[in-house]
C-alpha atoms as a PDB file:
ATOM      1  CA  UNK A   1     -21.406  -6.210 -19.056  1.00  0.00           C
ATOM      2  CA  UNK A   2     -21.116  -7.142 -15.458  1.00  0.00           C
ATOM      3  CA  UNK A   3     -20.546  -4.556 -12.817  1.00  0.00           C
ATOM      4  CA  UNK A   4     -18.851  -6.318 -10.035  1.00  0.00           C
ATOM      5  CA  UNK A   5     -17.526  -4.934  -6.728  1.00  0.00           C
ATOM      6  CA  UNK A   6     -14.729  -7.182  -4.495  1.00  0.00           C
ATOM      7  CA  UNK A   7     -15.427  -5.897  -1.272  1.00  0.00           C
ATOM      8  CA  UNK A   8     -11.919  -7.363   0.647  1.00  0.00           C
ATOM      9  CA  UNK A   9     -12.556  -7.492   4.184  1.00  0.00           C
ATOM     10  CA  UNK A  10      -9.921 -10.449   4.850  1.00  0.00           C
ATOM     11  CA  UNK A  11      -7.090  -9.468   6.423  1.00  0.00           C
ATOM     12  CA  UNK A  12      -3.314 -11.129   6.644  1.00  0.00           C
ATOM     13  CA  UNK A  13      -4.554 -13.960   8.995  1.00  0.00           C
ATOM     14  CA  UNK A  14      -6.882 -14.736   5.516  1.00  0.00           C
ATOM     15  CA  UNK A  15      -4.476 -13.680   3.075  1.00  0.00           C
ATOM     16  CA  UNK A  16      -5.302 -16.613   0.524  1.00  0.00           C
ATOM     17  CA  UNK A  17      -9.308 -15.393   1.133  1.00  0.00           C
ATOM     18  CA  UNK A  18      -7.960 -12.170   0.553  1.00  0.00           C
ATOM     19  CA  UNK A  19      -6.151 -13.130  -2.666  1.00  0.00           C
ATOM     20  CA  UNK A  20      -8.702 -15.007  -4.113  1.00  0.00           C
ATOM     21  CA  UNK A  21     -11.083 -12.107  -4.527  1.00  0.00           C
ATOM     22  CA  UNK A  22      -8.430  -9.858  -5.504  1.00  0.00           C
ATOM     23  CA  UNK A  23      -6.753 -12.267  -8.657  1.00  0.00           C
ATOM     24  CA  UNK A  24     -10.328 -12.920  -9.603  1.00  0.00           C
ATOM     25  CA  UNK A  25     -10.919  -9.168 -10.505  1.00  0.00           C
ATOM     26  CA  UNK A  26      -8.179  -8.832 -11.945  1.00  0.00           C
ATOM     27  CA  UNK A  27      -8.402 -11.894 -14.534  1.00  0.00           C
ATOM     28  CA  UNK A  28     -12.427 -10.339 -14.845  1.00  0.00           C
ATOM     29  CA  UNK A  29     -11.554  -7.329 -16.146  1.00  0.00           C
ATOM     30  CA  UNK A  30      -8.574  -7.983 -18.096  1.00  0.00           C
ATOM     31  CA  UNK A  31      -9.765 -11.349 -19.726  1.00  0.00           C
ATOM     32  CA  UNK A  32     -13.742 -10.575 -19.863  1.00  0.00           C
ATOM     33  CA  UNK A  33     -13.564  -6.751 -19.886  1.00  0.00           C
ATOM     34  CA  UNK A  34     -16.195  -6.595 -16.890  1.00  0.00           C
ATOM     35  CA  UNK A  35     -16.688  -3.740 -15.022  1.00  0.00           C
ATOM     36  CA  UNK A  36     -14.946  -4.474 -11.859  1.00  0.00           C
ATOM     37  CA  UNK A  37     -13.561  -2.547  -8.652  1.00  0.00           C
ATOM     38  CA  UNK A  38     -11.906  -3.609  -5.727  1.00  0.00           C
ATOM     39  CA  UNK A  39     -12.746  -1.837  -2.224  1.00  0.00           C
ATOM     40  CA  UNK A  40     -10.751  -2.667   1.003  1.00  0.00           C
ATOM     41  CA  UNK A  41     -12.380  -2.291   4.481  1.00  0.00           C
ATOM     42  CA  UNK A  42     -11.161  -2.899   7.697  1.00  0.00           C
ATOM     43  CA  UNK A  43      -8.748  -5.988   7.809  1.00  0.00           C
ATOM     44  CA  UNK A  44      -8.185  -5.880   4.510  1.00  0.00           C
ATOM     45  CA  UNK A  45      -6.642  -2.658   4.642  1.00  0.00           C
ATOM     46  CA  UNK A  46      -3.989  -3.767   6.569  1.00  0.00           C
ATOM     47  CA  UNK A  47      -3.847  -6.826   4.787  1.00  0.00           C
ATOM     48  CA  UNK A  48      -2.853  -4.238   2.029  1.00  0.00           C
ATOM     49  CA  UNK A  49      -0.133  -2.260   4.766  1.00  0.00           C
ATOM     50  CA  UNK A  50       1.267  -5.824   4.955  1.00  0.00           C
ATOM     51  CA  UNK A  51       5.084  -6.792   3.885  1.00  0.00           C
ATOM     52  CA  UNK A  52       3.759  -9.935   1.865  1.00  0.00           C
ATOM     53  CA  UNK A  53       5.165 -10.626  -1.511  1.00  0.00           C
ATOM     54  CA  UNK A  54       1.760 -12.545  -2.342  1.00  0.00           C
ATOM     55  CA  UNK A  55      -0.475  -9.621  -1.821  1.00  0.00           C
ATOM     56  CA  UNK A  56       2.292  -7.438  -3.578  1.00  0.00           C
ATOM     57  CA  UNK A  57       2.023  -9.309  -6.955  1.00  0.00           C
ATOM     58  CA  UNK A  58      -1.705  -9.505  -6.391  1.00  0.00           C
ATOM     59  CA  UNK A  59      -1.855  -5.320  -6.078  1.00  0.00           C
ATOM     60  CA  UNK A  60       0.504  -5.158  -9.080  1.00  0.00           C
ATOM     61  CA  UNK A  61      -2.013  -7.682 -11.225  1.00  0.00           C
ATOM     62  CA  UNK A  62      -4.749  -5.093 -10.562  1.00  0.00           C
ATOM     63  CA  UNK A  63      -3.170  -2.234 -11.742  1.00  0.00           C
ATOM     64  CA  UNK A  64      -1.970  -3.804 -14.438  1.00  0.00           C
ATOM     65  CA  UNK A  65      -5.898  -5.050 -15.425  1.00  0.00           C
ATOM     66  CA  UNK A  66      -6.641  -1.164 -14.475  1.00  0.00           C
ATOM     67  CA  UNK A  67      -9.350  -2.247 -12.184  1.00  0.00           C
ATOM     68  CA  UNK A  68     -10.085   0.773  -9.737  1.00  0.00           C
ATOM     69  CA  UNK A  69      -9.052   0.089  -6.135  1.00  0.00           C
ATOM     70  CA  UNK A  70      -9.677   1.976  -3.243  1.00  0.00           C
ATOM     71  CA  UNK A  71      -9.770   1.572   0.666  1.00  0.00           C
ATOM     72  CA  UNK A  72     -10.943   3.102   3.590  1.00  0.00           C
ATOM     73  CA  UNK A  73      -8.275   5.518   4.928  1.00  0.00           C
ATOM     74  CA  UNK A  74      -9.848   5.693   8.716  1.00  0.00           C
ATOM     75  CA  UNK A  75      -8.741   1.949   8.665  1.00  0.00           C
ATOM     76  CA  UNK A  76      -5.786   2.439   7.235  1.00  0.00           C
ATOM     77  CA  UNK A  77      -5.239   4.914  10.335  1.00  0.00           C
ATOM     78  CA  UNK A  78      -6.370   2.611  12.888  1.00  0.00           C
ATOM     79  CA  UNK A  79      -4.143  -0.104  11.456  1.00  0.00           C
ATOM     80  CA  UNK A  80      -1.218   2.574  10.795  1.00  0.00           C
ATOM     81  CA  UNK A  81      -0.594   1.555   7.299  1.00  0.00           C
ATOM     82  CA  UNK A  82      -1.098   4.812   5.904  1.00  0.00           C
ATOM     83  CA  UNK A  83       2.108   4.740   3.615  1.00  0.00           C
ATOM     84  CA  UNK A  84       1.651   1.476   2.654  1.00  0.00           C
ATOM     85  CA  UNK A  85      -2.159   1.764   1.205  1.00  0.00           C
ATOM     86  CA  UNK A  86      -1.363   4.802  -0.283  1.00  0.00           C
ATOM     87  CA  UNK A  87       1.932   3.782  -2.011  1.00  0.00           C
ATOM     88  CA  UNK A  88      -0.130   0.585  -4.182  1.00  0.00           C
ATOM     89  CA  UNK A  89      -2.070   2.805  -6.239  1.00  0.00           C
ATOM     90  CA  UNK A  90      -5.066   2.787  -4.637  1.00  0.00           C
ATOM     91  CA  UNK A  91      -7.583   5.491  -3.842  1.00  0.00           C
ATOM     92  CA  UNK A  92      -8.502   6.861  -0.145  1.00  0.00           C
ATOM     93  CA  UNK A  93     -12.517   6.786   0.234  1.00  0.00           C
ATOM     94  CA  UNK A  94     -14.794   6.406   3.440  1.00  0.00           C
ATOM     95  CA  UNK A  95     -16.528   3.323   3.302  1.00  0.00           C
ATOM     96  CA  UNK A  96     -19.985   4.155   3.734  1.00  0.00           C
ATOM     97  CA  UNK A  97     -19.380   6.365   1.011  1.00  0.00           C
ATOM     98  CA  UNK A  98     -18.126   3.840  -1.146  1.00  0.00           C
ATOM     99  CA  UNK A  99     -20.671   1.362  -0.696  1.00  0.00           C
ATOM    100  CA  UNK A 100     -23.447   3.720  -1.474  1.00  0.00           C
ATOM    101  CA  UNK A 101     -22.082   4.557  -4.543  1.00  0.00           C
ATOM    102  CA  UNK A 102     -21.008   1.259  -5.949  1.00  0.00           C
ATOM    103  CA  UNK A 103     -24.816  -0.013  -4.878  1.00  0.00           C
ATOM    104  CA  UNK A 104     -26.370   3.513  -6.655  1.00  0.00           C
ATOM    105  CA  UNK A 105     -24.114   2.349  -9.742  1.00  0.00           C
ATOM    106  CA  UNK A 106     -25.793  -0.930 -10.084  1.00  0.00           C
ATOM    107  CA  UNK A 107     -22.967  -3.006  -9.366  1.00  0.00           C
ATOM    108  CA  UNK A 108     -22.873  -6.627  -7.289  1.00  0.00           C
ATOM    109  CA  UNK A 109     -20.913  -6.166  -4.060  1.00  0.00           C
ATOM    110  CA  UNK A 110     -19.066  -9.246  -3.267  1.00  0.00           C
ATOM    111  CA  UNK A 111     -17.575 -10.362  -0.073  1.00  0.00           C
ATOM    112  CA  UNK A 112     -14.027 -11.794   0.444  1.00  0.00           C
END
């Protein structure tokens, strides 16, 4: 099994980047069963804060595939998006202690 990591730094100016990455891991894990998680980091956090209906349905395809999300809550503090992030499901963790462990895991970070 694969052990992939999304690592969504787009933010709403690259929301079909963004949304790439993010339907991908979804359709991974529920259609192949792979080992995936979804981090957002910097723009992609607000990306996340953001009213768009797109990125909505996106979130809501992840937790449906129960792919683990999480983001980096200083961002979501610099962006002030707090509420937002924290109301789709996903989990607060610092980022340089989320790529650490994802790498110490074994998994494949990938960049959108």
């Amino acid at each position: 099994m694969a052990k992939m990591a999304f690592w969504i730094t787009a933010g709403p100016e690259l929301e079909e980047k963004a949304l790439a990455g993010m339907v991908l891991a979804s359709r991974l894990k529920k259609n192949r069963g792979q080992d995936v998680e979804v981090y957002f980091f910097g723009p992609g956090v607000k990306l996340v804060g953001s009213s768009s209906e797109r990125v909505k349905e996106a979130l809501s395809m992840l937790k449906d595939a129960q792919v683990v999300g999480s983001y980096c809550p200083f961002n979501a503090q610099q962006y002030s998006v707090e509420d937002a992030v924290s109301g789709a499901g996903l989990q607060p963790e610092p980022a340089g202690e989320a790529l650490v462990r994802l790498v110490e895991q074994g998994y494949q970070v990938v960049g959108y």
